[in-house]
C-alpha atoms as a PDB file:
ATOM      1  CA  UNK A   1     181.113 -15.864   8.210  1.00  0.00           C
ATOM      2  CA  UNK A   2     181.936 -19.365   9.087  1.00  0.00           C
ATOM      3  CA  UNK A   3     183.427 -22.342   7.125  1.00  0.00           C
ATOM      4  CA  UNK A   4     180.748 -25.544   7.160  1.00  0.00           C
ATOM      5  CA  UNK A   5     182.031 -29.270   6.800  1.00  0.00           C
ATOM      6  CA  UNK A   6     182.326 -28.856   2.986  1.00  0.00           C
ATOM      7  CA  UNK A   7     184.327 -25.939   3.054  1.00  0.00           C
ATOM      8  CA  UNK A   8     180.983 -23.800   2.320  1.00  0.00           C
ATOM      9  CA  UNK A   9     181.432 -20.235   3.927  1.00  0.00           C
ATOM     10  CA  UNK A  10     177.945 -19.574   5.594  1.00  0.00           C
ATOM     11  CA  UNK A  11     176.231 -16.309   7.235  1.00  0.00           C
ATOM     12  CA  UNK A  12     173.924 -16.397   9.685  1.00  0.00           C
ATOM     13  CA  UNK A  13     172.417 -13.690   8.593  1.00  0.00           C
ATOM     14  CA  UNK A  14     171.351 -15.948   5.646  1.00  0.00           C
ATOM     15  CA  UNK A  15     169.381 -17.707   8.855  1.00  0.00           C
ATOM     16  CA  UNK A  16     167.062 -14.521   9.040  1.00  0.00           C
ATOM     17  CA  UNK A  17     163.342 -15.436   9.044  1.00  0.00           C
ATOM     18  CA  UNK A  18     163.238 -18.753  10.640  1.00  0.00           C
ATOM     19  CA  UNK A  19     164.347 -19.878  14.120  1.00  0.00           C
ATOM     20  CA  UNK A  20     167.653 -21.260  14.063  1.00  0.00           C
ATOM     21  CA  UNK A  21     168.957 -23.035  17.034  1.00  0.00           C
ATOM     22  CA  UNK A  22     173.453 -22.600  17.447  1.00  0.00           C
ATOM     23  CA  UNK A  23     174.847 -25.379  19.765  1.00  0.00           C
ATOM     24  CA  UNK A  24     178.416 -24.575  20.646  1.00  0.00           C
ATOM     25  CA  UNK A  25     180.453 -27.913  21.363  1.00  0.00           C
ATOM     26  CA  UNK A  26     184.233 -28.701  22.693  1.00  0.00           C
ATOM     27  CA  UNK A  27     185.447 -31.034  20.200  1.00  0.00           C
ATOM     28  CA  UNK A  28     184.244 -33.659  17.509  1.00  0.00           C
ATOM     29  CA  UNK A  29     184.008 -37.035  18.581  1.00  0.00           C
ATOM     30  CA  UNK A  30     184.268 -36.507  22.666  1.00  0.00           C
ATOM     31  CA  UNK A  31     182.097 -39.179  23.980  1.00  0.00           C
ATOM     32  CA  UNK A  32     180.064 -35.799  25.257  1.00  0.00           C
ATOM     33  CA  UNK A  33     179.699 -34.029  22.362  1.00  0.00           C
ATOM     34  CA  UNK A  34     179.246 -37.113  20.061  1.00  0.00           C
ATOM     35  CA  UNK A  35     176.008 -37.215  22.517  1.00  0.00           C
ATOM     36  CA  UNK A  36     175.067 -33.981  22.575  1.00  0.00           C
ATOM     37  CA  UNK A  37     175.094 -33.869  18.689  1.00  0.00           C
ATOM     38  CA  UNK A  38     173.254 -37.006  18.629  1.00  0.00           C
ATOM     39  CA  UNK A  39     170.896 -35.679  20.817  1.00  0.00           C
ATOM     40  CA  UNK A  40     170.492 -32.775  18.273  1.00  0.00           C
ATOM     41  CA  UNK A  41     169.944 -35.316  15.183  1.00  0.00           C
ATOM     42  CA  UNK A  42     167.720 -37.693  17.233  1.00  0.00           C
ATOM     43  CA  UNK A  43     165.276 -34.467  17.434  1.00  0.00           C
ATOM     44  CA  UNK A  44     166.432 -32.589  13.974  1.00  0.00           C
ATOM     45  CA  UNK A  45     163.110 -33.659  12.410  1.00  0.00           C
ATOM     46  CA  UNK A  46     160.755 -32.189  15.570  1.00  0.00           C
ATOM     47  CA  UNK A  47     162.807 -28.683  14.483  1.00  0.00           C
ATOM     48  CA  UNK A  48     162.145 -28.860  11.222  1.00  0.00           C
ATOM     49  CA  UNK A  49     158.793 -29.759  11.344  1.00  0.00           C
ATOM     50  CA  UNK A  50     158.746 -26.274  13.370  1.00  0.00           C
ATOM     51  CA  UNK A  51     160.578 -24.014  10.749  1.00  0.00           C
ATOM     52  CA  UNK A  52     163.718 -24.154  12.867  1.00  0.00           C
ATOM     53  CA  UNK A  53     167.277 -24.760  11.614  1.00  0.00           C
ATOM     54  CA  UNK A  54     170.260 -26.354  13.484  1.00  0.00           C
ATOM     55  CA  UNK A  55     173.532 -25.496  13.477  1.00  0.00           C
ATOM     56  CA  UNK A  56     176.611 -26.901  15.370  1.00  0.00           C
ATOM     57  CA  UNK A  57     179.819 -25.360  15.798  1.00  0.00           C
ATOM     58  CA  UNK A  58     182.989 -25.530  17.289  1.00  0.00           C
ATOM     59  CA  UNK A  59     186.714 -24.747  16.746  1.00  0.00           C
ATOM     60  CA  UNK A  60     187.614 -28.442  14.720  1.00  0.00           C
ATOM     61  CA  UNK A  61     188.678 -28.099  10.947  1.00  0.00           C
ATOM     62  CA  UNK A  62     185.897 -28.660   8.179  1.00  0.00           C
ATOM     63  CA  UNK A  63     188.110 -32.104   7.511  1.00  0.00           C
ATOM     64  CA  UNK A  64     187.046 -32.942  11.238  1.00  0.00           C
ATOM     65  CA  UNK A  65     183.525 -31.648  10.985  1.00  0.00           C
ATOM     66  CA  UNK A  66     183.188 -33.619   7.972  1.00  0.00           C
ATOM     67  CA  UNK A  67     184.547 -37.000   9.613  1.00  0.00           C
ATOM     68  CA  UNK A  68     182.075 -36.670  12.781  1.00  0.00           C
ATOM     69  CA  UNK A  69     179.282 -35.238  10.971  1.00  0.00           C
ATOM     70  CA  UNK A  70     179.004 -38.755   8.405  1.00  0.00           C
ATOM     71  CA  UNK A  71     180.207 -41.355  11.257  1.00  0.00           C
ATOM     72  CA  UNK A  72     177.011 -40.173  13.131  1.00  0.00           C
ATOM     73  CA  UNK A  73     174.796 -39.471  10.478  1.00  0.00           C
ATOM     74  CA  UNK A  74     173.990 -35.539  11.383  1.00  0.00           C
ATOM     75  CA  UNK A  75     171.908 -33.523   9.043  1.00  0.00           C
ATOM     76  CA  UNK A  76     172.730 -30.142  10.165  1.00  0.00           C
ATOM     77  CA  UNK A  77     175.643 -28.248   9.289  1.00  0.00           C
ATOM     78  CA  UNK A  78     178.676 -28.451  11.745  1.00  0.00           C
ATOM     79  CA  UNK A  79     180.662 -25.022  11.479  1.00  0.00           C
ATOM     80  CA  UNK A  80     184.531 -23.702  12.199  1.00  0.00           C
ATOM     81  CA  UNK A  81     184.833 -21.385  14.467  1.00  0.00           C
ATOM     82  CA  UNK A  82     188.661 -20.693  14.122  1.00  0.00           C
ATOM     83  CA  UNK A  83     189.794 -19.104  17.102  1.00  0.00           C
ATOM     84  CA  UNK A  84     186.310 -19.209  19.066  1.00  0.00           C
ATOM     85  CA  UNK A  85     185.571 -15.685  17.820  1.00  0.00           C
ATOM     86  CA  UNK A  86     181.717 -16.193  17.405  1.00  0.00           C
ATOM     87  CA  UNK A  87     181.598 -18.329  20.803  1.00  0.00           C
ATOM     88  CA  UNK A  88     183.124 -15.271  22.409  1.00  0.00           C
ATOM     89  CA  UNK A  89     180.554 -13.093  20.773  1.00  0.00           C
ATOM     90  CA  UNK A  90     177.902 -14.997  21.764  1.00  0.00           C
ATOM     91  CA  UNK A  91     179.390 -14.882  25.612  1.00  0.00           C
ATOM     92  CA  UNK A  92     179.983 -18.550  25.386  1.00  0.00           C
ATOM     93  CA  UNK A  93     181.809 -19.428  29.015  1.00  0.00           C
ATOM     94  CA  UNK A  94     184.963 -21.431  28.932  1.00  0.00           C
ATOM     95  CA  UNK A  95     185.634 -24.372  31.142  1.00  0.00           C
ATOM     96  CA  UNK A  96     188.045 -24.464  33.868  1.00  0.00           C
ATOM     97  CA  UNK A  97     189.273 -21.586  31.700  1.00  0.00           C
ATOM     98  CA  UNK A  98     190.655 -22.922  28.898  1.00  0.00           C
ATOM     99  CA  UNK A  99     188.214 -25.746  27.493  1.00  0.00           C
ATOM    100  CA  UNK A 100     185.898 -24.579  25.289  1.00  0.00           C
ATOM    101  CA  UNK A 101     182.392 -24.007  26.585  1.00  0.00           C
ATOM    102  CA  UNK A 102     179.010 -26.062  25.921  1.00  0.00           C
ATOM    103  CA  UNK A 103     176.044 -23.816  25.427  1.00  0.00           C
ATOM    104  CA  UNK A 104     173.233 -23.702  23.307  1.00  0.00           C
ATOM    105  CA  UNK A 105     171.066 -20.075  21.810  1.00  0.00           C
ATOM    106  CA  UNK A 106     167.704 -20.146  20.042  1.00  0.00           C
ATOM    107  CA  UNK A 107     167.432 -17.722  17.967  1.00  0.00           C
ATOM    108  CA  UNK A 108     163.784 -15.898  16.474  1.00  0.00           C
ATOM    109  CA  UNK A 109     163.196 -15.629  12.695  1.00  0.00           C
ATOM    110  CA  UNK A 110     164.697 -11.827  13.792  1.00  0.00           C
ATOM    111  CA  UNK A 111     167.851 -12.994  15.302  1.00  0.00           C
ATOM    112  CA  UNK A 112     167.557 -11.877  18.576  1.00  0.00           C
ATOM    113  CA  UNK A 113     168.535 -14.676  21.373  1.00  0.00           C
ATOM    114  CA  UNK A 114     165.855 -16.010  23.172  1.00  0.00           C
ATOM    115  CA  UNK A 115     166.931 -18.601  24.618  1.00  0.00           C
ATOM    116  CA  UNK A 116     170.954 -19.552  26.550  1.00  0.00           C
ATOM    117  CA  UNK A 117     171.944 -22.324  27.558  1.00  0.00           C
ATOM    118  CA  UNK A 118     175.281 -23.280  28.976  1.00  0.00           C
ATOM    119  CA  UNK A 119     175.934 -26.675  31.003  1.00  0.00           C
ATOM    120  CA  UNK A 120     178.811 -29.262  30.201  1.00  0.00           C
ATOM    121  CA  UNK A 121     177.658 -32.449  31.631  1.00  0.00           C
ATOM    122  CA  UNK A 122     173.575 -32.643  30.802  1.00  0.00           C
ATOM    123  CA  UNK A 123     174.744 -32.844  26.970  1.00  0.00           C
ATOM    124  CA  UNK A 124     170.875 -34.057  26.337  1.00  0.00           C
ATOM    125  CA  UNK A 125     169.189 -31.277  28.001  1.00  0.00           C
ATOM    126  CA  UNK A 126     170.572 -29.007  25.421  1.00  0.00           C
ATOM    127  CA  UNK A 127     168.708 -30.189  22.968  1.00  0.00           C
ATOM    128  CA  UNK A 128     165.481 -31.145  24.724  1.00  0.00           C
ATOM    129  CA  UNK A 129     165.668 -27.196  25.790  1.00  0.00           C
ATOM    130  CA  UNK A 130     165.850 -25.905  22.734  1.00  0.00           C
ATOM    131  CA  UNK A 131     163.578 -27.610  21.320  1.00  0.00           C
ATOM    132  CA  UNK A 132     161.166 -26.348  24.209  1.00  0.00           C
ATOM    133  CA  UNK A 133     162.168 -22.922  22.964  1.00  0.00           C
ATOM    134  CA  UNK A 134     161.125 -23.447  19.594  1.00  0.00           C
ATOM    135  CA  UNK A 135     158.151 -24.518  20.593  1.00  0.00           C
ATOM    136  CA  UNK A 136     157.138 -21.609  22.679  1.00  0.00           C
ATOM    137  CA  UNK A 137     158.352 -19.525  19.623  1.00  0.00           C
ATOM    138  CA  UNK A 138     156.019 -20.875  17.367  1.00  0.00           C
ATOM    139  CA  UNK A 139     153.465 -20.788  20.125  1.00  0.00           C
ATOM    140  CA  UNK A 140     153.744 -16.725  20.769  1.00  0.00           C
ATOM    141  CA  UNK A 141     153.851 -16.204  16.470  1.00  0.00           C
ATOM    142  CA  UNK A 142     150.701 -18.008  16.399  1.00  0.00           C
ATOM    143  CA  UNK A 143     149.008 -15.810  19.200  1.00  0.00           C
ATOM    144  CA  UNK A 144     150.344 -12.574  17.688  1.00  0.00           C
ATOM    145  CA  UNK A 145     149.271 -13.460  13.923  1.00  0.00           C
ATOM    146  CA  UNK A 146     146.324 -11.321  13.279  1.00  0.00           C
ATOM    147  CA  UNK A 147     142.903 -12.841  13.006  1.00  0.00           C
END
């Protein structure tokens, strides 16, 4: 369970029947991850047009989270991941092994990853691939959905 910019505490599990896309970030208000999380907003309502959910998270405090989330205007949650145990679930790498990673998971309406991504400059591409993902998600549901 993880702690959202209000101080909600929120499951993923609660996620469970929808895609949800997870983009893991360094810090709140780096010029890269203000991008990146931009990127994410610029292209929130192409994932929810697609049944998809968006979540950001990374190891700032919901007072942060809150801060970065209204100065840019993001309508996705931004969660705390105190200590980077869910990034370290998830196999998220660390940079020059101590910064925290940059990656980005779709997730099916099952929860199983089906998509990783993991690059710290191309902070755009992380979006733009996800949103591929979705896509092809919604693309395979519709070719297995009995006639």
């Amino acid at each position: 369970m993880l702690t959202d910019q209000s101080g909600a505490r929120i499951r993923l599990a609660a996620y469970l029947g929808k895609p949800v896309v997870i983009f893991f970030y360094p810090k709140d208000g780096s010029p890269g991850c203000t991008r990146e999380a931009c990127s994410f907003r610029d292209d929130y309502s192409a994932f929810r047009d697609l049944g998809a959910a968006v979540l950001g998270i990374s190891r700032d405090s919901t007072e942060t989270h809150a801060e970065f989330r209204k100065e840019h205007d993001l309508p996705y949650p931004l969660l705390t991941d105190e200590g980077g145990r869910v990034a370290h679930d998830f196999g998220v790498p660390r940079f020059l092994g101590f910064i925290p990673g940059r990656a980005t998971f779709v997730l099916d309406e099952n929860g199983v990853v089906r998509m990783a991504y993991s690059n710290m400059v191309n902070t755009r591409a992380h979006s733009e691939r996800a949103l591929e993902a979705v896509r092809s998600l919604k693309e395979l549901g519709r070719e297995e959905a009995p006639a």
